[in-house]
N, C-alpha and C. Protein backbone atom coordinates (compact mmCIF):
# COMPACT_ATOMS: atom_id res chain seq x y z
N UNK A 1 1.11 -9.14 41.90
CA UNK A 1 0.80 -10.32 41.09
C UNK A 1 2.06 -10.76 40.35
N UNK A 2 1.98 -12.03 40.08
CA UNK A 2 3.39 -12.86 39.33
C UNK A 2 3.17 -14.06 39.17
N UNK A 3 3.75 -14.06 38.01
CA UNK A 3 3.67 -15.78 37.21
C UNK A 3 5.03 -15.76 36.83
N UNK A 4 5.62 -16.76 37.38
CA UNK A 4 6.85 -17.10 36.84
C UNK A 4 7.52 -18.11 36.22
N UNK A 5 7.23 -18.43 35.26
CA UNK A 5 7.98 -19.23 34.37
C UNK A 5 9.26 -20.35 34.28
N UNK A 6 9.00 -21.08 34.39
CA UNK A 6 10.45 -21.96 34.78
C UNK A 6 10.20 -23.43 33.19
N UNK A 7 11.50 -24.09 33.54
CA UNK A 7 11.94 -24.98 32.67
C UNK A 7 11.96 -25.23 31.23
N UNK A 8 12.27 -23.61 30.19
CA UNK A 8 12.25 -24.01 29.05
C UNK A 8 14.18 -24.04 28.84
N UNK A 9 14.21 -24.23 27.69
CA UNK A 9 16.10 -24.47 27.31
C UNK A 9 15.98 -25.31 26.18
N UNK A 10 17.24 -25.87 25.42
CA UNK A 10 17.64 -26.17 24.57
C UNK A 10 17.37 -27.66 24.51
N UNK A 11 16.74 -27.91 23.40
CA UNK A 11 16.18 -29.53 23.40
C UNK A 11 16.08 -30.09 22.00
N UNK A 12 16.49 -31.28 21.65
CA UNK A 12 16.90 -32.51 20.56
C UNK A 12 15.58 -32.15 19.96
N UNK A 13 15.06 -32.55 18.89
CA UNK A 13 13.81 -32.28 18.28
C UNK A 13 13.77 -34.44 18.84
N UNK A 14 12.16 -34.23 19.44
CA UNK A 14 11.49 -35.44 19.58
C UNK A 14 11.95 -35.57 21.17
N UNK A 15 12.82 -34.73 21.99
CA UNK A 15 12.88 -34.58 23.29
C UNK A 15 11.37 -34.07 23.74
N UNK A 16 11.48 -33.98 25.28
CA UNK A 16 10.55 -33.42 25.78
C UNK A 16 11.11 -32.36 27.06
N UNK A 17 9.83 -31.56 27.54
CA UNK A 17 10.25 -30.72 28.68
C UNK A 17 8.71 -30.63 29.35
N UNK A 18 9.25 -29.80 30.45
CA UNK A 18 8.03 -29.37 31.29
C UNK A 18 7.97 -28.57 31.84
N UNK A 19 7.29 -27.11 31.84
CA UNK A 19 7.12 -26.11 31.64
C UNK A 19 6.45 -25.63 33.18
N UNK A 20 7.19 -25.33 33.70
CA UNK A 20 6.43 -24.12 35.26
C UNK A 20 6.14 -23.30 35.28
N UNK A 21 4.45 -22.77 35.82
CA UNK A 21 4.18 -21.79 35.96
C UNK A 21 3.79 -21.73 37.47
N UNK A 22 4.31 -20.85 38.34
CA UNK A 22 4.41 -20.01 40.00
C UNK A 22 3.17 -19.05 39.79
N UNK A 23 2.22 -19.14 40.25
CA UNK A 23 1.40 -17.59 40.72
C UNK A 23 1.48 -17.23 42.06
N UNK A 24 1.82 -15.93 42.14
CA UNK A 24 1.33 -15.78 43.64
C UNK A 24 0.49 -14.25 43.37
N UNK A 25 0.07 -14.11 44.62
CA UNK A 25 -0.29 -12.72 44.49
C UNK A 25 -1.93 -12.06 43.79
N UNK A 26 -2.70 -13.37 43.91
CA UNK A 26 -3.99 -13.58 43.34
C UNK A 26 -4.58 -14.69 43.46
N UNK A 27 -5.81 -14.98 44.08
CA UNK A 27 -6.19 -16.55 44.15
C UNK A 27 -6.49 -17.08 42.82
N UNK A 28 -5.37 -18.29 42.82
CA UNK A 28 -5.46 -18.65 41.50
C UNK A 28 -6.32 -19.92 40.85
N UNK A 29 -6.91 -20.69 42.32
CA UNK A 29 -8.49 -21.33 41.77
C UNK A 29 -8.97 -20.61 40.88
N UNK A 30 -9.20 -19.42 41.31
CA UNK A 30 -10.21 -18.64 40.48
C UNK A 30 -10.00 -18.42 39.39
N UNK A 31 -8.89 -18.65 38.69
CA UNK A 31 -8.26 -18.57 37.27
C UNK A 31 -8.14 -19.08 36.16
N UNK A 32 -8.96 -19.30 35.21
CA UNK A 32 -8.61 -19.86 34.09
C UNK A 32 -6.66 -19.99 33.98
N UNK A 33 -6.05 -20.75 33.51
CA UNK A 33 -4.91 -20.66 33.00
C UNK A 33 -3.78 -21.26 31.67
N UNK A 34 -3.36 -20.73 31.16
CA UNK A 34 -3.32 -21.27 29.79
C UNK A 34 -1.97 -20.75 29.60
N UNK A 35 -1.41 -21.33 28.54
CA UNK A 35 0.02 -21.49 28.10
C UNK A 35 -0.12 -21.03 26.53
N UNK A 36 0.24 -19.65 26.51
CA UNK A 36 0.62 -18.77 24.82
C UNK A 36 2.02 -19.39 24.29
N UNK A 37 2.61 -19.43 23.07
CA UNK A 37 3.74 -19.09 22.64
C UNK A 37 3.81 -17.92 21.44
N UNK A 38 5.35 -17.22 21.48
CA UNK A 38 5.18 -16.43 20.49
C UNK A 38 6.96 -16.97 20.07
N UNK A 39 6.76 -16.68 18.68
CA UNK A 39 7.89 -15.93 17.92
C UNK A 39 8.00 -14.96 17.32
N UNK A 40 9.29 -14.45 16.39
CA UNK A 40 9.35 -12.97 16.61
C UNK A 40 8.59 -12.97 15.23
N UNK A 41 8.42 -13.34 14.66
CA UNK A 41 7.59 -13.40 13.20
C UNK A 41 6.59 -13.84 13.23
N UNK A 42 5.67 -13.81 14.13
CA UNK A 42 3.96 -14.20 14.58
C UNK A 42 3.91 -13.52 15.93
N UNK A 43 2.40 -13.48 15.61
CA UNK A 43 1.41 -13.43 16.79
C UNK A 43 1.80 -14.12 17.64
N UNK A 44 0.75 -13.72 19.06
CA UNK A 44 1.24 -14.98 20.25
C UNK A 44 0.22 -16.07 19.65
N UNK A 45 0.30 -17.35 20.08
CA UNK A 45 -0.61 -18.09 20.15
C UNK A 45 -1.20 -18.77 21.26
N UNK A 46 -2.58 -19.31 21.53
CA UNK A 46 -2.66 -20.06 22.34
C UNK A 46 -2.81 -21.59 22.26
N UNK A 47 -1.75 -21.72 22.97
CA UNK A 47 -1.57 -23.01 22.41
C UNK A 47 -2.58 -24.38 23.78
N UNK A 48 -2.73 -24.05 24.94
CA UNK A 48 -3.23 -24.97 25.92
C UNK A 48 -4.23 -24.22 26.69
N UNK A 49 -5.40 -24.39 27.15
CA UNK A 49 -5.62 -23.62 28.29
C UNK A 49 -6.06 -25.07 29.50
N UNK A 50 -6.35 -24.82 30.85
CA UNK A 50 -7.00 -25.29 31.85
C UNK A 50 -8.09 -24.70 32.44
N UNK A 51 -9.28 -25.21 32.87
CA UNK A 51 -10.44 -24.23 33.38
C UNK A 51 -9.43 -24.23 35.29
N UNK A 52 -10.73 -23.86 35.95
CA UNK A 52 -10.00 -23.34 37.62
C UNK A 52 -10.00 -24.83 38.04
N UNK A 53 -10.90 -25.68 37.91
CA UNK A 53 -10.76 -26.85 38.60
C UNK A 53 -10.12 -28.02 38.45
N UNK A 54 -9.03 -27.32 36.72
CA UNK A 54 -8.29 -28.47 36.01
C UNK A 54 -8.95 -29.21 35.39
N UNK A 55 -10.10 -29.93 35.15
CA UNK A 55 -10.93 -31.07 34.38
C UNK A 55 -10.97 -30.74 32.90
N UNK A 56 -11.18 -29.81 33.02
CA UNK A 56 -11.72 -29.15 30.75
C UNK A 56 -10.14 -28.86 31.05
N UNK A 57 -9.66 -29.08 29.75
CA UNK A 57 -8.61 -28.55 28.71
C UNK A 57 -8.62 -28.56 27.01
N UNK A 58 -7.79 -27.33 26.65
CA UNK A 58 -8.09 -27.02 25.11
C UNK A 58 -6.20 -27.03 24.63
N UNK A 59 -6.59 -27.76 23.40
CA UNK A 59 -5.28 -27.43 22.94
C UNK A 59 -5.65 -26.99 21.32
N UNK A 60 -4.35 -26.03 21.16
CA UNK A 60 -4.44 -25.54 19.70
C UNK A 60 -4.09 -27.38 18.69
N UNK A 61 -4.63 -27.46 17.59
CA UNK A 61 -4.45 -28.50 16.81
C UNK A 61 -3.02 -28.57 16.66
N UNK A 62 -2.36 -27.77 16.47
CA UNK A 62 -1.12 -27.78 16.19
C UNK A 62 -0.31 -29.00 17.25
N UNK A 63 -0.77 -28.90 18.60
CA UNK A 63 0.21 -29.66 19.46
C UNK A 63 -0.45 -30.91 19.96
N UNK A 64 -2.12 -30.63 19.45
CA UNK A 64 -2.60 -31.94 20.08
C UNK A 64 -2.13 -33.63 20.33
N UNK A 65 -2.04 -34.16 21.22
CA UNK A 65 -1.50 -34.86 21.41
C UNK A 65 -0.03 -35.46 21.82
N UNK A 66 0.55 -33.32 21.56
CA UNK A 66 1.75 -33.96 22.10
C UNK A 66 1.94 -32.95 23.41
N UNK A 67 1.27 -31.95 23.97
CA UNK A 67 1.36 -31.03 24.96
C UNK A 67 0.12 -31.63 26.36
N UNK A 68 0.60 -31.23 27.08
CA UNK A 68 -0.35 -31.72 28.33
C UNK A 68 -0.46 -30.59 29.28
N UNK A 69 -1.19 -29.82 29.31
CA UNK A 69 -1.78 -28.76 31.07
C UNK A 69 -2.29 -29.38 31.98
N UNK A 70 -1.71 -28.73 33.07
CA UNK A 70 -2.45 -29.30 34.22
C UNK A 70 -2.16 -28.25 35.38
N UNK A 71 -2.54 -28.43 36.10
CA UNK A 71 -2.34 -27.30 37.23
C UNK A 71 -2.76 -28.20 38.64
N UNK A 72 -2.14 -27.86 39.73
CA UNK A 72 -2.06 -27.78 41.12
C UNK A 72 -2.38 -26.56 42.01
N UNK A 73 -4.02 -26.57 42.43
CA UNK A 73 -4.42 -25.47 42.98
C UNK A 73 -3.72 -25.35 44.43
N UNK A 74 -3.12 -26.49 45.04
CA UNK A 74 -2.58 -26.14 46.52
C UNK A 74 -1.46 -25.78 46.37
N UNK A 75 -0.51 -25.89 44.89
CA UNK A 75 0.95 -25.35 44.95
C UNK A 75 0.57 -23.82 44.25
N UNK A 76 -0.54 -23.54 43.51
CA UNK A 76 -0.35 -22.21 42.78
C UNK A 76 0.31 -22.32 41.06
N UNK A 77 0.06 -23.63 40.90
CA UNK A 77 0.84 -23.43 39.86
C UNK A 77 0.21 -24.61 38.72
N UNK A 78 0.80 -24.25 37.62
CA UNK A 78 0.22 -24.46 36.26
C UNK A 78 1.69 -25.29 35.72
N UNK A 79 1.56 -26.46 34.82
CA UNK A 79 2.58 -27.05 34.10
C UNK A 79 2.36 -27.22 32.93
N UNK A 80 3.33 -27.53 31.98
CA UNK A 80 2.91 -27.56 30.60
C UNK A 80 4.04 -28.35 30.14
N UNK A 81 3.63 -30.33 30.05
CA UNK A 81 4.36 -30.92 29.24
C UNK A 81 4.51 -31.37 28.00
N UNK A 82 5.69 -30.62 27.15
CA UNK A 82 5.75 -30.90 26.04
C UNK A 82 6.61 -32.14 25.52
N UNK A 83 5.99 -33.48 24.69
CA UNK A 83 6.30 -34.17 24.48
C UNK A 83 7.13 -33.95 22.40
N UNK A 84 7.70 -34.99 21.94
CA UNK A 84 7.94 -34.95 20.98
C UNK A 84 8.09 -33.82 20.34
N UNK A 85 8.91 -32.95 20.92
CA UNK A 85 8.78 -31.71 20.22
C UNK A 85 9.44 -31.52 19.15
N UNK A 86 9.52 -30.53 18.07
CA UNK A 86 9.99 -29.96 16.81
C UNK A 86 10.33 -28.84 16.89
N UNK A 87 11.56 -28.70 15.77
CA UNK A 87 12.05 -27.51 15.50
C UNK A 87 10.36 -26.43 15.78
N UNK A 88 9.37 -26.38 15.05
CA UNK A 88 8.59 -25.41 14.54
C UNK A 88 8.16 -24.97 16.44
N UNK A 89 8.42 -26.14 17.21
CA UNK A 89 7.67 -25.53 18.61
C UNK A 89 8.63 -24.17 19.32
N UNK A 90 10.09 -24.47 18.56
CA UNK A 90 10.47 -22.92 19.28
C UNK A 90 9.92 -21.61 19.15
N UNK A 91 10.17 -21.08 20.06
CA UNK A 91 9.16 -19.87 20.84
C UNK A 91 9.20 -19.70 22.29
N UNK A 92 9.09 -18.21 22.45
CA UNK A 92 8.73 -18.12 23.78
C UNK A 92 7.45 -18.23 24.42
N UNK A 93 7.87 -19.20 25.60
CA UNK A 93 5.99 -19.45 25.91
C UNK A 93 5.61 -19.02 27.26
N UNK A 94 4.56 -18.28 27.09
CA UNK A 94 3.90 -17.58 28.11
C UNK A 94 2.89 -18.05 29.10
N UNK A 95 2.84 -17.79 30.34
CA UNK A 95 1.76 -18.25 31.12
C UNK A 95 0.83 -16.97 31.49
N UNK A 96 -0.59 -17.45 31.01
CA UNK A 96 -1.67 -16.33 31.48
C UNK A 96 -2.53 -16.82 32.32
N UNK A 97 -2.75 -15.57 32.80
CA UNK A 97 -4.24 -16.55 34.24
C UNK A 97 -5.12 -15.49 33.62
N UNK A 98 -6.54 -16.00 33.41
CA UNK A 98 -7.27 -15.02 33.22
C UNK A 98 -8.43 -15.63 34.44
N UNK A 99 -8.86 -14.51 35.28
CA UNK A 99 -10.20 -14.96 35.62
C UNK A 99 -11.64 -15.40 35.31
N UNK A 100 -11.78 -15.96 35.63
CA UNK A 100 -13.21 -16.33 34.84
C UNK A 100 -14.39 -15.40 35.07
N UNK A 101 -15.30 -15.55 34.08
CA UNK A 101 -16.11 -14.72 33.08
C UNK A 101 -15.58 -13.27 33.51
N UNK A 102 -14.28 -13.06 33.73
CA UNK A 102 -14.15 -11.41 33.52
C UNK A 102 -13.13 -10.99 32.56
N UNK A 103 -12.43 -9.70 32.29
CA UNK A 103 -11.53 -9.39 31.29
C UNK A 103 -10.10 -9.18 32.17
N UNK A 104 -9.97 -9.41 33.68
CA UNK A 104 -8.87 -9.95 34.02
C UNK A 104 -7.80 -10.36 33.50
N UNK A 105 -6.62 -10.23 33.15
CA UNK A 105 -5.55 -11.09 33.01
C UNK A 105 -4.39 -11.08 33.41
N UNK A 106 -3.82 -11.62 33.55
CA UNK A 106 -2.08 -11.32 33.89
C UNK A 106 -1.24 -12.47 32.71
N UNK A 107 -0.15 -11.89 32.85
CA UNK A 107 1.23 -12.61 31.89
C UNK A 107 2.24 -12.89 33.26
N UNK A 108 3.10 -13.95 32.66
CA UNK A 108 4.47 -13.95 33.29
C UNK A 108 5.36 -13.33 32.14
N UNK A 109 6.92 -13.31 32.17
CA UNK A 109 7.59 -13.13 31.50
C UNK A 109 7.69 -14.05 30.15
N UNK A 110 7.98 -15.10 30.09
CA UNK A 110 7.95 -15.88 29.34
C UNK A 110 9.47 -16.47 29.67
N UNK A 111 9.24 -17.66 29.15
CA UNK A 111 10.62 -18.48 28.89
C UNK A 111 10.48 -19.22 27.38
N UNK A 112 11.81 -19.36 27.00
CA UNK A 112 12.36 -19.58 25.63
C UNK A 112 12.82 -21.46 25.69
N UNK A 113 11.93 -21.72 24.64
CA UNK A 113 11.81 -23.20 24.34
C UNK A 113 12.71 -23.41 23.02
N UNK A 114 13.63 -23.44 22.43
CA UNK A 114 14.76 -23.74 21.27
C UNK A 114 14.73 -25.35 20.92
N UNK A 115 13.86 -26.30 19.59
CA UNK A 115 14.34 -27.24 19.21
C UNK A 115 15.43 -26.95 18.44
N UNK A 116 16.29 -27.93 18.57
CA UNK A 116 17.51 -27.66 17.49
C UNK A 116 18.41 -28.94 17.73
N UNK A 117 18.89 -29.58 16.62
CA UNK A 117 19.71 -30.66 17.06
C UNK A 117 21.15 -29.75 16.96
């Protein structure tokens, strides 16, 4: 199993990015999938999830309106665009698949999102 993480880096505060997540190694219809961040002085959080068929999505209040999930069940993969971002969104952000109604989960590594002018 693997989730791999692509496109975080160094970004203007009020820039944007977009965030890749790769699964292989598990059918990932079957997966809830959602986008954590952590820093080193907090908890992780969850900040987005997607159900398996993409239609329902949840975002933490914190980003509403400026983060978007979505996922592509024929590529395997999960995206996460962050619009208008802020210093406070740096963190490393994680991709989880959890299966549905079970206690399943997997992580990727994470990749590191830095606002900073």
């Amino acid at each position: 199993v693997q989730l791999v993480e692509s496109g975080g880096g160094l970004v203007q505060p009020g820039g944007s990015l977009r965030l890749s997540c790769a699964a292989s190694g598990f059918t990932f219809s079957s997966y809830v999938m959602n986008w954590y961040r952590q820093t080193p002085d907090e908890e992780r959080e969850l900040v987005a999830g997607i159900n398996t068929a993409g239609v329902i999505t949840n975002y933490a209040d914190s980003v509403k309106g400026r983060f978007s999930i979505s996922r592509d069940n024929a590529k395997n993969t999960v995206y996460l665009q962050i619009d208008s971002l802020k210093p406070e969104d740096t963190a490393v952000y994680y991709c989880n698949a959890r299966r549905a109604y079970t206690k399943v989960t997997y992580w990727g590594q994470g990749t590191q999102v830095t606002v900073s002018s």
